[in-house]
N, C-alpha and C. Protein backbone atom coordinates (compact mmCIF):
# COMPACT_ATOMS: atom_id res chain seq x y z
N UNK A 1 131.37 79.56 -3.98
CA UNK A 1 130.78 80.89 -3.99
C UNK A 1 129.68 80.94 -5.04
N UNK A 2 128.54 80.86 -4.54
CA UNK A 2 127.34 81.20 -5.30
C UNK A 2 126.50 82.45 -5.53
N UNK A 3 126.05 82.73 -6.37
CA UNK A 3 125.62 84.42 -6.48
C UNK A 3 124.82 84.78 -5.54
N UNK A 4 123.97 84.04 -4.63
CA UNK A 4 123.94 84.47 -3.01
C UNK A 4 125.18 85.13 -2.08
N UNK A 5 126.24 84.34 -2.24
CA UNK A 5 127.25 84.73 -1.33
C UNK A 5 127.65 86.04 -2.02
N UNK A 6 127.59 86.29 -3.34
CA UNK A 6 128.09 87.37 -3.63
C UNK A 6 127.34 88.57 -3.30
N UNK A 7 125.80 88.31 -3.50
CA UNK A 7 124.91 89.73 -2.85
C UNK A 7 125.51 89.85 -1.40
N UNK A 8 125.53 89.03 -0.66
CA UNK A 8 125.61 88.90 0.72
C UNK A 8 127.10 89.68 0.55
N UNK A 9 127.97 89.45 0.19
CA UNK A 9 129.66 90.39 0.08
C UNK A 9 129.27 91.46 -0.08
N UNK A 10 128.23 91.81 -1.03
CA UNK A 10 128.57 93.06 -1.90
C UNK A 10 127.60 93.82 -0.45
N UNK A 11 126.89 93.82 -0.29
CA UNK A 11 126.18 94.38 1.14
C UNK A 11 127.17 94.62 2.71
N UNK A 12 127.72 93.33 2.80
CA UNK A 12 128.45 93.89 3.68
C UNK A 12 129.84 94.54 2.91
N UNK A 13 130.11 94.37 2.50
CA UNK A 13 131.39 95.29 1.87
C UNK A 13 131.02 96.86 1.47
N UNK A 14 129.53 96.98 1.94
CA UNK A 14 129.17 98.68 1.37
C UNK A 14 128.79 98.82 2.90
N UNK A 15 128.19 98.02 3.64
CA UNK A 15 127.83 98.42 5.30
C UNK A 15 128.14 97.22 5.89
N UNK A 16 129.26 96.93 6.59
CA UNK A 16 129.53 95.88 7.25
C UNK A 16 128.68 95.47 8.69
N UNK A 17 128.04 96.80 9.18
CA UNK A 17 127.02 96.65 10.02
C UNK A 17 125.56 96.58 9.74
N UNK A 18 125.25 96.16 8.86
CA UNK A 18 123.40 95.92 8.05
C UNK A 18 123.84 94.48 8.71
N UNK A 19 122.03 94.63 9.51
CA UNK A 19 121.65 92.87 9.78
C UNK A 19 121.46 92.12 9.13
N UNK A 20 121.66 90.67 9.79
CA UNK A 20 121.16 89.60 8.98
C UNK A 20 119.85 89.82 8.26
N UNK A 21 118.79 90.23 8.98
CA UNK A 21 117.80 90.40 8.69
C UNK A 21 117.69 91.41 7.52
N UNK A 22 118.16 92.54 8.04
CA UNK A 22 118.25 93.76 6.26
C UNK A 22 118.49 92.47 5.12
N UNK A 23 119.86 92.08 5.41
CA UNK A 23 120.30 91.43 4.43
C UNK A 23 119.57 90.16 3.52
N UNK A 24 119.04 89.61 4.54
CA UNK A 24 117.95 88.58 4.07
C UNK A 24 116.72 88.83 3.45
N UNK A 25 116.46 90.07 3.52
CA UNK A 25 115.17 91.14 2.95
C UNK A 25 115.71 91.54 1.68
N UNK A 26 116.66 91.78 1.65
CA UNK A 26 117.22 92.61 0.14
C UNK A 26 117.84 91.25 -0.94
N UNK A 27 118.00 90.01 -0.35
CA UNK A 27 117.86 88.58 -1.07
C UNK A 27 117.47 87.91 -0.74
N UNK A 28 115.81 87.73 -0.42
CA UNK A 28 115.23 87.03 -0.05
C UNK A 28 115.61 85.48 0.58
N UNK A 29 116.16 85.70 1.93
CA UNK A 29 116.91 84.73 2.75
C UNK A 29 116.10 85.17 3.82
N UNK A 30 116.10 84.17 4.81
CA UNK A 30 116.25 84.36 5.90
C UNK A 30 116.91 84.62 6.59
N UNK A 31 116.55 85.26 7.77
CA UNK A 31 118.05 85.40 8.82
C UNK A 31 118.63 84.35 8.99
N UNK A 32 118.20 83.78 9.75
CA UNK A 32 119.01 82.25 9.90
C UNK A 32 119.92 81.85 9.02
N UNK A 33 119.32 82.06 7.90
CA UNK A 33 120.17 81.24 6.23
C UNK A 33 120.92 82.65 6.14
N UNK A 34 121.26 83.59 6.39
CA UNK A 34 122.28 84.65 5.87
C UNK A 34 123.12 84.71 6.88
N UNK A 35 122.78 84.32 8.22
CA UNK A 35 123.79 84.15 9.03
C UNK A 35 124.91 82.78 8.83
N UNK A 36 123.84 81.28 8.48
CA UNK A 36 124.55 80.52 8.59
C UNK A 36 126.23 80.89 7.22
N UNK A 37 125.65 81.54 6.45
CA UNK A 37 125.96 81.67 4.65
C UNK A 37 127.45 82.51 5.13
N UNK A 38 126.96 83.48 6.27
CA UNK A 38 128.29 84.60 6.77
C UNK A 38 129.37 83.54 7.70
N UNK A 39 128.43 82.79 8.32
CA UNK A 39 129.65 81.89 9.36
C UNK A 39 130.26 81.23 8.31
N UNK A 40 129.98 80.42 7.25
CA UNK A 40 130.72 79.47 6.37
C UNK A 40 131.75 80.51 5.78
N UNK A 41 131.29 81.72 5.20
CA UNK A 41 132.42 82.44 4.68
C UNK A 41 133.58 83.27 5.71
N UNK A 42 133.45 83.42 7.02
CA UNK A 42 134.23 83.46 7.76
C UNK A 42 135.20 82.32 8.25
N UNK A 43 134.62 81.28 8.44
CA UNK A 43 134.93 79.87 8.45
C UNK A 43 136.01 79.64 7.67
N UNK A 44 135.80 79.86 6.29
CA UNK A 44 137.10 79.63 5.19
C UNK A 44 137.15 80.70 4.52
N UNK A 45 137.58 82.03 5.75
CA UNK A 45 138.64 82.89 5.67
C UNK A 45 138.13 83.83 4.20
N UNK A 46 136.78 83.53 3.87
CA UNK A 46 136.22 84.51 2.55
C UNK A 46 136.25 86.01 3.17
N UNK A 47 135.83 86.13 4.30
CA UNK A 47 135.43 87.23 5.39
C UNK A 47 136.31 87.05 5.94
N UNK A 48 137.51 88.36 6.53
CA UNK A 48 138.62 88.26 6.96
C UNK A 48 138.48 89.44 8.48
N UNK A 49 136.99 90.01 8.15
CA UNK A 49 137.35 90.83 9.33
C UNK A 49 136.16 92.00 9.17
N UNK A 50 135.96 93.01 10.26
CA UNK A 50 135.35 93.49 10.03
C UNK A 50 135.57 94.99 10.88
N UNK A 51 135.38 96.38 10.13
CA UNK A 51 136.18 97.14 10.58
C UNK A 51 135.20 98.84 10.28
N UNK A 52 136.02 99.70 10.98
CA UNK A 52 135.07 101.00 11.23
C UNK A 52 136.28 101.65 10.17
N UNK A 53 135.59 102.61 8.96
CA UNK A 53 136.43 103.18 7.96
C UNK A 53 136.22 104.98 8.63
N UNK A 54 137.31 105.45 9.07
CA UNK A 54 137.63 106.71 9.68
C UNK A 54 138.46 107.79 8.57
N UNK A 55 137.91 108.70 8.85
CA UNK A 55 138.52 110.00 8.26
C UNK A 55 139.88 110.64 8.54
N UNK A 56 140.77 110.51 7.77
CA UNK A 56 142.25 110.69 8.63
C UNK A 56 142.15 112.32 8.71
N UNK A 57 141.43 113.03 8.00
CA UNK A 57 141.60 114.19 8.38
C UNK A 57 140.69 114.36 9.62
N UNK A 58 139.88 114.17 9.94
CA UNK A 58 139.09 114.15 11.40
C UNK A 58 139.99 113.98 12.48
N UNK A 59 140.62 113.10 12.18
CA UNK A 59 141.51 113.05 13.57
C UNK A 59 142.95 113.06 13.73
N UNK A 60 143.15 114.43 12.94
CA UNK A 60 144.50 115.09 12.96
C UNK A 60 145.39 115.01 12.05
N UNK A 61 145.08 114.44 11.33
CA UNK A 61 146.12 113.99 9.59
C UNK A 61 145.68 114.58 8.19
N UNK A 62 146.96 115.69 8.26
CA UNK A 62 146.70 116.49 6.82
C UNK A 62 147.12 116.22 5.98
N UNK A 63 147.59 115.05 5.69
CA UNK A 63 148.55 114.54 4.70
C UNK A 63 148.16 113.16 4.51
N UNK A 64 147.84 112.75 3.09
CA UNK A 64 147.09 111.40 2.70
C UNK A 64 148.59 110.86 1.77
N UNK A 65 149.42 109.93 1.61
CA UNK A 65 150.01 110.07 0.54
C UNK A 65 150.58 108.44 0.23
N UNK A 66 151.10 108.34 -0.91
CA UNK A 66 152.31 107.03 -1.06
C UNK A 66 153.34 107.30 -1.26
N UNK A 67 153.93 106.25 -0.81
CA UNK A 67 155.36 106.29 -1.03
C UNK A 67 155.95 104.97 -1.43
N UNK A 68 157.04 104.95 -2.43
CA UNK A 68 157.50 103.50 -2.86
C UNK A 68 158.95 103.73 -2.42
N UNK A 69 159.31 102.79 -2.08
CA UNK A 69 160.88 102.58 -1.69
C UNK A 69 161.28 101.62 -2.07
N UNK A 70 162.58 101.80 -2.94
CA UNK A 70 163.73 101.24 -3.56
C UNK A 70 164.79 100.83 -2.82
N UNK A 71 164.27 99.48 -1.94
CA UNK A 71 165.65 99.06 -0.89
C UNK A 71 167.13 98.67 -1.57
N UNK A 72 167.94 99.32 -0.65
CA UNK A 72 169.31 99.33 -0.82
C UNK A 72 169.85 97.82 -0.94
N UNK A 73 170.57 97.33 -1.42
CA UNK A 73 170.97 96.17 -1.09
C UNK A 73 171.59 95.47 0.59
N UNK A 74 170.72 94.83 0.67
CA UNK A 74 170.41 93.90 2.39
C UNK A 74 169.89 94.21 3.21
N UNK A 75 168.67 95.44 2.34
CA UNK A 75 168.09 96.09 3.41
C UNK A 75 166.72 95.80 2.91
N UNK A 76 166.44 95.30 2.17
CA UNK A 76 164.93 94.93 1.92
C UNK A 76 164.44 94.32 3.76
N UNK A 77 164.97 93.40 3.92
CA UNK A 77 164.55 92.24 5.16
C UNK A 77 164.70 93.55 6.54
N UNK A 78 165.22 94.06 6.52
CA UNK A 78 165.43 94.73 7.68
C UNK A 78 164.44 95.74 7.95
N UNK A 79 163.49 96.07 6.52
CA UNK A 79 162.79 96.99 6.14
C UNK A 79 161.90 96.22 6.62
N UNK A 80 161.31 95.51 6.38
CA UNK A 80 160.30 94.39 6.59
C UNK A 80 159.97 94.35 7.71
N UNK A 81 160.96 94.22 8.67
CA UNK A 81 161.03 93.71 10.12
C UNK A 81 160.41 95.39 10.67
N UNK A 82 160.70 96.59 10.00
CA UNK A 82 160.69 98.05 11.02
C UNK A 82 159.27 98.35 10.30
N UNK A 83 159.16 98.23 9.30
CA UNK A 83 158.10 98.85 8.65
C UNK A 83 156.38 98.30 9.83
N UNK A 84 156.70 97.18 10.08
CA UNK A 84 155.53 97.44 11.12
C UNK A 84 155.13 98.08 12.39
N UNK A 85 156.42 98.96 12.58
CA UNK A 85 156.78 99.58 13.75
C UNK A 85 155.91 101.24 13.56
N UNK A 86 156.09 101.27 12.09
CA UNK A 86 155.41 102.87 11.52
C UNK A 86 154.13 103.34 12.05
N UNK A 87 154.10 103.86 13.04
CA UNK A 87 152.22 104.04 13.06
C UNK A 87 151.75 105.05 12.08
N UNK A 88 152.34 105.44 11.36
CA UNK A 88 152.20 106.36 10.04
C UNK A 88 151.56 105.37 8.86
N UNK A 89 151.89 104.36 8.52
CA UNK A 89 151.64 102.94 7.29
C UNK A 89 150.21 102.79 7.63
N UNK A 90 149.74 103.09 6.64
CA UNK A 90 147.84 102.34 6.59
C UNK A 90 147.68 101.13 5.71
N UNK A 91 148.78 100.91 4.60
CA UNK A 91 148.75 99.47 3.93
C UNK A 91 150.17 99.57 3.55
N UNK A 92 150.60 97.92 3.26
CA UNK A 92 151.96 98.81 2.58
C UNK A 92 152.39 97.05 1.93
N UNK A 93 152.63 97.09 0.58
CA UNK A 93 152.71 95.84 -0.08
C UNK A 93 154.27 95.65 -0.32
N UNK A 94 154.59 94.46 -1.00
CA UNK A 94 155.93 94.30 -1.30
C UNK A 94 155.39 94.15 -3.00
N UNK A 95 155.42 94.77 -4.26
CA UNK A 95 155.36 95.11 -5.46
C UNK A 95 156.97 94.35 -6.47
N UNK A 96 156.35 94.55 -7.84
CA UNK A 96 157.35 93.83 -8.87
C UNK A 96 157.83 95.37 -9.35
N UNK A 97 158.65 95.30 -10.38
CA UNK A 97 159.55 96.60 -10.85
C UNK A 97 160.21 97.01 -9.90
N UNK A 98 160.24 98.13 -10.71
CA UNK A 98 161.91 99.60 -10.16
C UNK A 98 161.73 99.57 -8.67
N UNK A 99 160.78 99.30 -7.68
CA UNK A 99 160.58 99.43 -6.63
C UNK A 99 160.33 98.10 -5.53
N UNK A 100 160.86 97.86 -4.33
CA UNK A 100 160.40 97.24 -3.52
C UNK A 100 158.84 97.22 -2.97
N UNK A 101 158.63 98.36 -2.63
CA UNK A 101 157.55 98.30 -1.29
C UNK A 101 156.87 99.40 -2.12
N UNK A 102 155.08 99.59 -1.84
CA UNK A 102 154.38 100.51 -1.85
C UNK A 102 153.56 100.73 -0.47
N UNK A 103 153.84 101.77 0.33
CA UNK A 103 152.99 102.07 1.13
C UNK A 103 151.82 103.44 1.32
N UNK A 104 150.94 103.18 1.65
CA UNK A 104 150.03 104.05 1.91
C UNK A 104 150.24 104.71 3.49
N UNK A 105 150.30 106.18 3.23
CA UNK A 105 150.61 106.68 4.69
C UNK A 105 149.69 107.77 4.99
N UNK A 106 149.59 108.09 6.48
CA UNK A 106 148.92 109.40 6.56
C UNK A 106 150.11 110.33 7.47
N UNK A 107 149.64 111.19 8.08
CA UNK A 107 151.06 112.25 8.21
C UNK A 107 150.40 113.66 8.54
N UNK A 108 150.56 114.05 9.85
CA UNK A 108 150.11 115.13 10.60
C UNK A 108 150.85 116.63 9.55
N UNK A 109 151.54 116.76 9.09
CA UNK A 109 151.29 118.13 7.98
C UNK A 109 153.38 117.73 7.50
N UNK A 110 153.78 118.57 6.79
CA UNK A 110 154.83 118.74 5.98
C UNK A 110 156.32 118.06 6.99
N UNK A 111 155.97 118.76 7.83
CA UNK A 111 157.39 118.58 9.02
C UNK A 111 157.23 116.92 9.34
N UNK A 112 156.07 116.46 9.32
CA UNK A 112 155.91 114.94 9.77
C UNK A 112 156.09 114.03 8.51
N UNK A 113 156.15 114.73 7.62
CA UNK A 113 156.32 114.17 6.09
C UNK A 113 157.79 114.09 6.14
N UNK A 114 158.26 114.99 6.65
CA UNK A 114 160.16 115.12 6.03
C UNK A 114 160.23 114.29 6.89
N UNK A 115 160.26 114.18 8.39
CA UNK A 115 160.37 113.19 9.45
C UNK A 115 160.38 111.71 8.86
N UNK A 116 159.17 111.50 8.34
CA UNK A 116 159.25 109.42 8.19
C UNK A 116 160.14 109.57 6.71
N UNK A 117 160.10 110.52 5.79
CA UNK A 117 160.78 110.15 4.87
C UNK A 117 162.59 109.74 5.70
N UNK A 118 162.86 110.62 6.28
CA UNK A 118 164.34 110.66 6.95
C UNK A 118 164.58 109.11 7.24
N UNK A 119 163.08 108.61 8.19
CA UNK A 119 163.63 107.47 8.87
C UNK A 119 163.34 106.45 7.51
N UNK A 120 162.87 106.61 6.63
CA UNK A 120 163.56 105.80 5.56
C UNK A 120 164.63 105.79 4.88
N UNK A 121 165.61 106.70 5.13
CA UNK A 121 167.08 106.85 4.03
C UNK A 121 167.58 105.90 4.41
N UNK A 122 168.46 105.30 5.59
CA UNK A 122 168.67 104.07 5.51
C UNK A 122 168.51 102.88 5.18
N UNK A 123 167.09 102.61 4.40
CA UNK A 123 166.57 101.22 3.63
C UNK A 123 166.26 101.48 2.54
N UNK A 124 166.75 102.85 1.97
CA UNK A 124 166.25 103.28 0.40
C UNK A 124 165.72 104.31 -0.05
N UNK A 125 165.61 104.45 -1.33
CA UNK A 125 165.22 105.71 -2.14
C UNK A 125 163.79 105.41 -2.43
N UNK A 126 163.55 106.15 -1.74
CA UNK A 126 161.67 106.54 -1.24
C UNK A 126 161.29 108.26 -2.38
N UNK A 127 160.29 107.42 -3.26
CA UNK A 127 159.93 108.55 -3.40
C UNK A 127 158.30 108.94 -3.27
N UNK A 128 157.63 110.21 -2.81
CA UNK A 128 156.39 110.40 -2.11
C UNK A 128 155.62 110.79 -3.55
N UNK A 129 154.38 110.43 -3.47
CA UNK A 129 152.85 111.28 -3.92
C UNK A 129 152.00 111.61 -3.38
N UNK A 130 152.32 112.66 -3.00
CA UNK A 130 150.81 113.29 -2.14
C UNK A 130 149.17 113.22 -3.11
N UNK A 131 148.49 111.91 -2.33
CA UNK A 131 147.00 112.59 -2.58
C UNK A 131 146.40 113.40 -2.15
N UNK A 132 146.00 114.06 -3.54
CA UNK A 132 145.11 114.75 -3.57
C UNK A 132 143.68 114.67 -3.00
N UNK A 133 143.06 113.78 -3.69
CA UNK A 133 141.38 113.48 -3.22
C UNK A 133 141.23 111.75 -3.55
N UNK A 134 140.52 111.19 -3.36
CA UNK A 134 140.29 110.01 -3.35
C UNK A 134 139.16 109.91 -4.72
N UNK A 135 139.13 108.97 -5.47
CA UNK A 135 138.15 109.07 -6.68
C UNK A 135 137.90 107.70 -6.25
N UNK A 136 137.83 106.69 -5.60
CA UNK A 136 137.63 105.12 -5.61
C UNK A 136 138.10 104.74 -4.19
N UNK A 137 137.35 104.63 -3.76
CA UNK A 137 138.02 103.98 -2.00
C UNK A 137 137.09 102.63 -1.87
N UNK A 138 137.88 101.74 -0.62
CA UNK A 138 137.15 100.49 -0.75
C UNK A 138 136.16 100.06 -1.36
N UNK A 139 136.13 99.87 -2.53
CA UNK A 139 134.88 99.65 -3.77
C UNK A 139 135.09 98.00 -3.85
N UNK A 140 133.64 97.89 -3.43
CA UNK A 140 133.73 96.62 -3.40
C UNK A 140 133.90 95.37 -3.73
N UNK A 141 134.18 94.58 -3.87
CA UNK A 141 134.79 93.63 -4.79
C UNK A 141 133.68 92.62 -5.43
N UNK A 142 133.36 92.61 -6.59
CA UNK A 142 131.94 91.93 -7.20
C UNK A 142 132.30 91.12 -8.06
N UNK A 143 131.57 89.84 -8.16
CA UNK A 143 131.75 88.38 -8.92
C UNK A 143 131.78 89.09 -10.46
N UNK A 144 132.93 88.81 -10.80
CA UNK A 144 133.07 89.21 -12.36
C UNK A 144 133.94 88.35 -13.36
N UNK A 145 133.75 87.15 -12.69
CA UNK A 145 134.34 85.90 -13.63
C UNK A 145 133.76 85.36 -14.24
């Protein structure tokens, strides 16, 4: 990773749809050479994907929040296996400390909140934070070693 590849990240990580060409204009590359530069970093998995960032309140979700859950004993694995079943989960990690799991959820208003909490009592003591507002969202990740 050379400080080319990193302008080239930091651009698509703020507009994943700017052309080769934008891109080769704003670091003096060519298209050609900013394309080949994007295939190598897709190639070995630097670039993992590429995706449309949507408004959960736009399309029906009044409720932004986390939740960490404290699996019961023998229920971590079982959690694991359902938790991808949630179409509620927008990320959801396995974390160190007092807690198993952190997930990020969204959630059509209060009644849909008590709902997925319920279908977690069986794998643990879940407790919620409703966000508020967002101060930092996908911010991009920049060479700082």
């Amino acid at each position: 990773m050379d400080s080319v590849n990193w302008k080239i990240l930091k651009l698509l990580q703020t507009n994943a749809r700017i052309s080769n060409a934008e891109i080769g204009r704003a670091i003096g590359l060519s298209s050609p050479a900013v394309a080949e530069r994007i295939k190598r970093m897709e190639d070995e998995d630097i670039i993992k994907g590429y995706g449309a960032k949507i408004s959960y309140f736009k399309v029906g979700y009044q409720l932004k929040a986390i939740i960490t859950l404290k699996a019961f004993m023998g229920r971590l694995q079982p959690f694991l296996i359902k938790v991808k079943e949630f179409d509620e989960v927008l990320s959801c990690y396995r974390i160190t400390g007092n807690e198993n799991i952190i997930m990020e959820v969204v959630l059509k208003d209060q009644m849909h909140l008590q709902e997925f909490i319920d279908s977690l009592i069986t794998y643990g003591e879940a407790k919620t934070h409703i966000i508020l507002s967002s101060l930092i969202e996908n911010n991009p990740i920049n060479k700082r070693l």
